[in-house]
PDB file of N, CA and C in Angstrom:
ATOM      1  N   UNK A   1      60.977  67.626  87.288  1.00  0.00           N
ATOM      2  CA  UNK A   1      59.917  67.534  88.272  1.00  0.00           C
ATOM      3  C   UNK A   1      60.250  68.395  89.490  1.00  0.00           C
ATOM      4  N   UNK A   2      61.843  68.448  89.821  1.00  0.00           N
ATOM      5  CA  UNK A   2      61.744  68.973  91.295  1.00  0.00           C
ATOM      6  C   UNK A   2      61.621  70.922  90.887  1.00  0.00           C
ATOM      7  N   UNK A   3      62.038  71.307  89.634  1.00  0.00           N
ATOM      8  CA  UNK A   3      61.688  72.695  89.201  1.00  0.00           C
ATOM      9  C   UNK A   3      60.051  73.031  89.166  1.00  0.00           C
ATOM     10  N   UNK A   4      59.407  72.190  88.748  1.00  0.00           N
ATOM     11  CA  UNK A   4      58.006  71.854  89.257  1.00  0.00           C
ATOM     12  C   UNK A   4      57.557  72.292  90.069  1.00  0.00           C
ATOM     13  N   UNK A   5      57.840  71.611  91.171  1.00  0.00           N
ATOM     14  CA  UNK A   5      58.083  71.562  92.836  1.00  0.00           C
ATOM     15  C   UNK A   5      58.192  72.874  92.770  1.00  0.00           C
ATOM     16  N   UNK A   6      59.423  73.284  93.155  1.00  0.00           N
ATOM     17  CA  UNK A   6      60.502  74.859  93.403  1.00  0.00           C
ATOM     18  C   UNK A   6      58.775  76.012  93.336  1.00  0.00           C
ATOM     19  N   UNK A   7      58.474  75.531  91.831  1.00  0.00           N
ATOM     20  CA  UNK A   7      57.557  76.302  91.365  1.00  0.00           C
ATOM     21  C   UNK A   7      56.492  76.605  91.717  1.00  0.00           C
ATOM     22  N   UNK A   8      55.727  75.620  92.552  1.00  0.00           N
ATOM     23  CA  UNK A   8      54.597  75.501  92.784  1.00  0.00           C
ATOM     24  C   UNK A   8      54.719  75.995  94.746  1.00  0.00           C
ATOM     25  N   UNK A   9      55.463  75.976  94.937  1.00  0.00           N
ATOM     26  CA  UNK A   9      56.094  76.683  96.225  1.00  0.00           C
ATOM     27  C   UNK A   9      56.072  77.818  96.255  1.00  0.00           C
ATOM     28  N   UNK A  10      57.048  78.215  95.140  1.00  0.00           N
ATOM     29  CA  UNK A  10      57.533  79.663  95.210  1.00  0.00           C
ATOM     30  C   UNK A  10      56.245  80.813  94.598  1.00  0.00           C
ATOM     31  N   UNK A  11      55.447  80.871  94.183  1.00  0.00           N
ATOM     32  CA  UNK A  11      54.110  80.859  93.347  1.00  0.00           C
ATOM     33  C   UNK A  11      53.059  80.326  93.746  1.00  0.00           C
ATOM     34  N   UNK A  12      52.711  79.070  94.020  1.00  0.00           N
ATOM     35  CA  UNK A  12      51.413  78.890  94.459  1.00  0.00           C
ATOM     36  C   UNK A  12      50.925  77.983  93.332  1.00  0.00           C
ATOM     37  N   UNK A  13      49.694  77.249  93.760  1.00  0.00           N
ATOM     38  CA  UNK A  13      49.333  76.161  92.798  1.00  0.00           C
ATOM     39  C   UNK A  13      48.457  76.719  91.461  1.00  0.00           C
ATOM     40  N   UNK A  14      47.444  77.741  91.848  1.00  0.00           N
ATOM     41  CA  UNK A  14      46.596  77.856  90.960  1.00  0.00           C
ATOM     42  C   UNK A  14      47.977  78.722  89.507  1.00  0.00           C
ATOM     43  N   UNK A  15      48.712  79.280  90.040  1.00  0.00           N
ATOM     44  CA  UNK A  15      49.234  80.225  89.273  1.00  0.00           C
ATOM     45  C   UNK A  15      49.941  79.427  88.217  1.00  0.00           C
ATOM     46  N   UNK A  16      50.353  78.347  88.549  1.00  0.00           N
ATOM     47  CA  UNK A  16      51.804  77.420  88.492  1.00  0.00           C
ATOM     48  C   UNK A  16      51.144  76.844  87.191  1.00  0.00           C
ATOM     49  N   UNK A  17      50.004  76.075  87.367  1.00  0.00           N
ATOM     50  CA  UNK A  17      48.832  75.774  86.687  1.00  0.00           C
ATOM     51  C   UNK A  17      48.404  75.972  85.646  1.00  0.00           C
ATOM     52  N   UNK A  18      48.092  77.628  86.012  1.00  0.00           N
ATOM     53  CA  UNK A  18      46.909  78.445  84.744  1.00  0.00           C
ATOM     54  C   UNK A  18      48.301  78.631  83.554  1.00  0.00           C
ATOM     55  N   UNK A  19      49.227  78.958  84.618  1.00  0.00           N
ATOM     56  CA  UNK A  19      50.524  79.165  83.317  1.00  0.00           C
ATOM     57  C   UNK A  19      51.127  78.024  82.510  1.00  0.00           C
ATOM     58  N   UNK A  20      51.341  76.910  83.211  1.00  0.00           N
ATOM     59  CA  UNK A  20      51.409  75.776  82.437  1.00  0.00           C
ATOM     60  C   UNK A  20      50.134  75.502  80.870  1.00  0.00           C
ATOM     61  N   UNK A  21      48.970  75.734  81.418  1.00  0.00           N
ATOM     62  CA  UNK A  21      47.588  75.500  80.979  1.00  0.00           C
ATOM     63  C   UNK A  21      48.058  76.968  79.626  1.00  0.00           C
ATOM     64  N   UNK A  22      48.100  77.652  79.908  1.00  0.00           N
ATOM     65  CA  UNK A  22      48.127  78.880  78.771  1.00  0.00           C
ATOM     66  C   UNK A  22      49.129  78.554  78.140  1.00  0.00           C
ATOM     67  N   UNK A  23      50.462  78.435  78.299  1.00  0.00           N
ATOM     68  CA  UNK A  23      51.344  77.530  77.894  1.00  0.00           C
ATOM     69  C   UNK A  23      51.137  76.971  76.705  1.00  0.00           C
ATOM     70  N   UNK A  24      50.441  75.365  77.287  1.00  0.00           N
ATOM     71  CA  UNK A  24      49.993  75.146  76.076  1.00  0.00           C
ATOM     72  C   UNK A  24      48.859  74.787  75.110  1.00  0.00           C
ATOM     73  N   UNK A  25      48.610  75.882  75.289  1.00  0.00           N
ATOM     74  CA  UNK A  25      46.955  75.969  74.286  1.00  0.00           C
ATOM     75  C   UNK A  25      47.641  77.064  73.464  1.00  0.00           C
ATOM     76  N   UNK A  26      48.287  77.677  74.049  1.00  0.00           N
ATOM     77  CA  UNK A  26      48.857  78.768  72.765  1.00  0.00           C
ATOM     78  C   UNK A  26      48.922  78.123  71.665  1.00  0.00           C
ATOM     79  N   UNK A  27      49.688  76.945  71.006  1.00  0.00           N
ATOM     80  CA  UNK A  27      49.940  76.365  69.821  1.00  0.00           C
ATOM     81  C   UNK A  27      48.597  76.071  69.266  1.00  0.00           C
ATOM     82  N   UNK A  28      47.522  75.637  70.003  1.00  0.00           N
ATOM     83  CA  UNK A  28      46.181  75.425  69.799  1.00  0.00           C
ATOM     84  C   UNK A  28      45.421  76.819  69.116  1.00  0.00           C
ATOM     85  N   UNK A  29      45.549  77.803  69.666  1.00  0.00           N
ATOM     86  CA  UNK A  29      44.875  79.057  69.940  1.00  0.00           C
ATOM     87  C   UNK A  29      45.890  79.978  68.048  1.00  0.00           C
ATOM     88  N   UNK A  30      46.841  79.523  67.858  1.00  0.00           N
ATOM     89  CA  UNK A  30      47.657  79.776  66.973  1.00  0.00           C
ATOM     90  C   UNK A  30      47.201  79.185  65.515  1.00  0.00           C
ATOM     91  N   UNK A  31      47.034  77.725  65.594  1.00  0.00           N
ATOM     92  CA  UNK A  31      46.321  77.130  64.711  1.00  0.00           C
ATOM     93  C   UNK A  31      44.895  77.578  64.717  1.00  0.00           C
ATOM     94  N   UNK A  32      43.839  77.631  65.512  1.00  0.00           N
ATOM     95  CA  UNK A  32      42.392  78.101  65.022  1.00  0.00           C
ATOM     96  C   UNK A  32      42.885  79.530  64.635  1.00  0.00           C
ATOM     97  N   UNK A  33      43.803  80.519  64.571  1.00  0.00           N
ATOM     98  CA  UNK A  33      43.577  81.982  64.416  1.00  0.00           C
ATOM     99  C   UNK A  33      43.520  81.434  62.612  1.00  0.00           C
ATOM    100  N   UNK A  34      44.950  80.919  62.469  1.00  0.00           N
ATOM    101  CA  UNK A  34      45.240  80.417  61.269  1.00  0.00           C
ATOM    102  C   UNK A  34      44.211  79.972  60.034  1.00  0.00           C
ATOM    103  N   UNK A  35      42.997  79.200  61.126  1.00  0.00           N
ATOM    104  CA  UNK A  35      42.087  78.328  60.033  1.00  0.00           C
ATOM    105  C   UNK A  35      41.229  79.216  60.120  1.00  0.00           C
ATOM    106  N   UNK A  36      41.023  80.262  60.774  1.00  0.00           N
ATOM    107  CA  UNK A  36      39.859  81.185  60.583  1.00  0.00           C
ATOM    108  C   UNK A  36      40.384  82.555  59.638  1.00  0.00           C
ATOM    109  N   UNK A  37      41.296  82.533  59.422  1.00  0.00           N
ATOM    110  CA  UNK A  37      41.866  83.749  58.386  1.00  0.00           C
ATOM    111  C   UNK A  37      41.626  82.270  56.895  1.00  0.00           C
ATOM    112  N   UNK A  38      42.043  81.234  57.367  1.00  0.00           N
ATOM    113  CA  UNK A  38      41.989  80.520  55.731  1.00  0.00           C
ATOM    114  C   UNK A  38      40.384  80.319  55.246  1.00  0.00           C
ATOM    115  N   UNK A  39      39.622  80.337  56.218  1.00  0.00           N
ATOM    116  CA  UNK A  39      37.569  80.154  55.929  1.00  0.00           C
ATOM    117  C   UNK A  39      37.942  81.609  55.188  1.00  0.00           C
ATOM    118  N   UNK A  40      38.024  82.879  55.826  1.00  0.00           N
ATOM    119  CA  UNK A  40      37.879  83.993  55.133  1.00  0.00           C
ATOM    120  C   UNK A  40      38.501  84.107  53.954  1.00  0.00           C
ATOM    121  N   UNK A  41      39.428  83.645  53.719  1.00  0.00           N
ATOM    122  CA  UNK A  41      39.928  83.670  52.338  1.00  0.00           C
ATOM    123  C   UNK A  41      39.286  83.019  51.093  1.00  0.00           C
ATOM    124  N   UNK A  42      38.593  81.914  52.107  1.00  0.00           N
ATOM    125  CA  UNK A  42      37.788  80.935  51.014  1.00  0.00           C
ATOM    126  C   UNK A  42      36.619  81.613  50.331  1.00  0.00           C
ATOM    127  N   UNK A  43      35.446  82.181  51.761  1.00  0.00           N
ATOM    128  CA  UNK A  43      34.672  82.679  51.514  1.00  0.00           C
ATOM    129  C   UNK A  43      34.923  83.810  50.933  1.00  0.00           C
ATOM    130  N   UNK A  44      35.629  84.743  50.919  1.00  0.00           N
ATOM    131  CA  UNK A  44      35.895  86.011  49.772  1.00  0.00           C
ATOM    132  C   UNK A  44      36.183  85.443  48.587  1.00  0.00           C
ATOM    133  N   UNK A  45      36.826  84.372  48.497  1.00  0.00           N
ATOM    134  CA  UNK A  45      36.967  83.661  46.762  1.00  0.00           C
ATOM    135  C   UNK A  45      35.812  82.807  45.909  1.00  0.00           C
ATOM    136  N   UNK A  46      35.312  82.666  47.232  1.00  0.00           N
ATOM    137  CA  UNK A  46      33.447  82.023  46.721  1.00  0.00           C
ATOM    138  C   UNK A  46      32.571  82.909  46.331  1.00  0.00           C
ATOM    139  N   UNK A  47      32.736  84.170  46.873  1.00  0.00           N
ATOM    140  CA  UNK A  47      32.123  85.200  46.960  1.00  0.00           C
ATOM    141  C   UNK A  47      32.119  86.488  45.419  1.00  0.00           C
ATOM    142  N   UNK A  48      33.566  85.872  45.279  1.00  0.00           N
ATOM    143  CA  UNK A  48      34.079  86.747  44.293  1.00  0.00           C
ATOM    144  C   UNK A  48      33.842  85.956  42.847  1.00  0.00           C
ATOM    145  N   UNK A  49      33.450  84.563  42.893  1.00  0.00           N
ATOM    146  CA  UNK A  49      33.562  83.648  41.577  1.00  0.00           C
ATOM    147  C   UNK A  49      31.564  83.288  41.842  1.00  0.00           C
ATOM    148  N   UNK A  50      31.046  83.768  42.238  1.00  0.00           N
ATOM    149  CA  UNK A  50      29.579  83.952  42.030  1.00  0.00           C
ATOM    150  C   UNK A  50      28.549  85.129  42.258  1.00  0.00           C
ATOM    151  N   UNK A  51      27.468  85.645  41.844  1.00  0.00           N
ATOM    152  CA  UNK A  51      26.462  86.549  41.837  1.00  0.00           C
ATOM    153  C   UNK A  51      26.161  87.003  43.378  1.00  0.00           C
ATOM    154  N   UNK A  52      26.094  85.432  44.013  1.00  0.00           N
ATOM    155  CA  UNK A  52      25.546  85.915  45.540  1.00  0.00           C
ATOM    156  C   UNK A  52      26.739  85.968  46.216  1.00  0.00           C
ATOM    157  N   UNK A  53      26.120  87.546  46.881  1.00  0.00           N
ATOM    158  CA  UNK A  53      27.063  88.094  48.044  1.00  0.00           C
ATOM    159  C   UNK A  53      26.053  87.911  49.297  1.00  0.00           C
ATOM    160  N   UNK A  54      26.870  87.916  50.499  1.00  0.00           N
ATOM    161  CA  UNK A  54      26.570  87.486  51.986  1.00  0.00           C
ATOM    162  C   UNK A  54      26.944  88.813  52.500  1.00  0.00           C
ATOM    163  N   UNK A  55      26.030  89.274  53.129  1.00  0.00           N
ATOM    164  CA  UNK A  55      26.104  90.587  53.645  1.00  0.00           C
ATOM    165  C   UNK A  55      26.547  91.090  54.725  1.00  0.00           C
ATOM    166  N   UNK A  56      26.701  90.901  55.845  1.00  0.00           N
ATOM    167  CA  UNK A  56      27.899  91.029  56.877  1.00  0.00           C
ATOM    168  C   UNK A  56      27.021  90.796  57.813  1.00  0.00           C
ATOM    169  N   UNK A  57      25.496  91.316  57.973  1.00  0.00           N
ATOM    170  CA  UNK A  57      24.726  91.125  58.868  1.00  0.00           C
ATOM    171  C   UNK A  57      24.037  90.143  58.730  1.00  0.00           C
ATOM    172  N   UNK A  58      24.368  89.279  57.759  1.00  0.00           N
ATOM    173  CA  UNK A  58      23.729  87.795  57.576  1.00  0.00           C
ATOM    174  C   UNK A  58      24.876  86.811  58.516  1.00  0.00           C
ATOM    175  N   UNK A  59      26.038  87.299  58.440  1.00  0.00           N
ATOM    176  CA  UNK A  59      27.112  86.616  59.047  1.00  0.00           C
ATOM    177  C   UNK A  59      27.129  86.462  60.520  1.00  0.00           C
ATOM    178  N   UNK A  60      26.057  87.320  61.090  1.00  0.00           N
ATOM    179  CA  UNK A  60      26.566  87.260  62.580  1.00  0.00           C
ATOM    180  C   UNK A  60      25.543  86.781  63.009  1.00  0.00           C
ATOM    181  N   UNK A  61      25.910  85.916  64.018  1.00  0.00           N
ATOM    182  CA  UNK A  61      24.874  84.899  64.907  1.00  0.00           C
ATOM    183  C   UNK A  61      24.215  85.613  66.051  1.00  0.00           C
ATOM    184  N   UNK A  62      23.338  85.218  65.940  1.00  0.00           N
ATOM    185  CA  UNK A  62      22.398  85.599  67.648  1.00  0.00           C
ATOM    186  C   UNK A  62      21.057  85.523  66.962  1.00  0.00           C
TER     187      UNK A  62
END
């Protein structure tokens, strides 16, 4: 706690903060990269074991 302290002194609060905060979402941000390379893998193997293909511009939202 008192390195905490030291920290939030020597740096400033918002900084002390956002870095703690980025910190840890990284492990978060690590796992969704993860589950979004494993959807693509799925969908190329769904893709590849039936007739219908999904066209790239069907894929994107807006």
């Amino acid at each position: 706690m008192e390195d905490f302290l030291k920290a939030i002194a020597n740096f400033g609060f918002p900084i002390v903060i956002t870095a703690y905060l980025l910190f840890r979402m990284e492990a978060k941000l690590e796992k969704l990269a993860g589950a979004i390379t494993d959807l693509a893998k799925v969908v190329a193997a769904i893709q590849s074991n039936s007739n219908v293909r999904i066209a790239p511009e069907d894929l994107k939202s807006g």
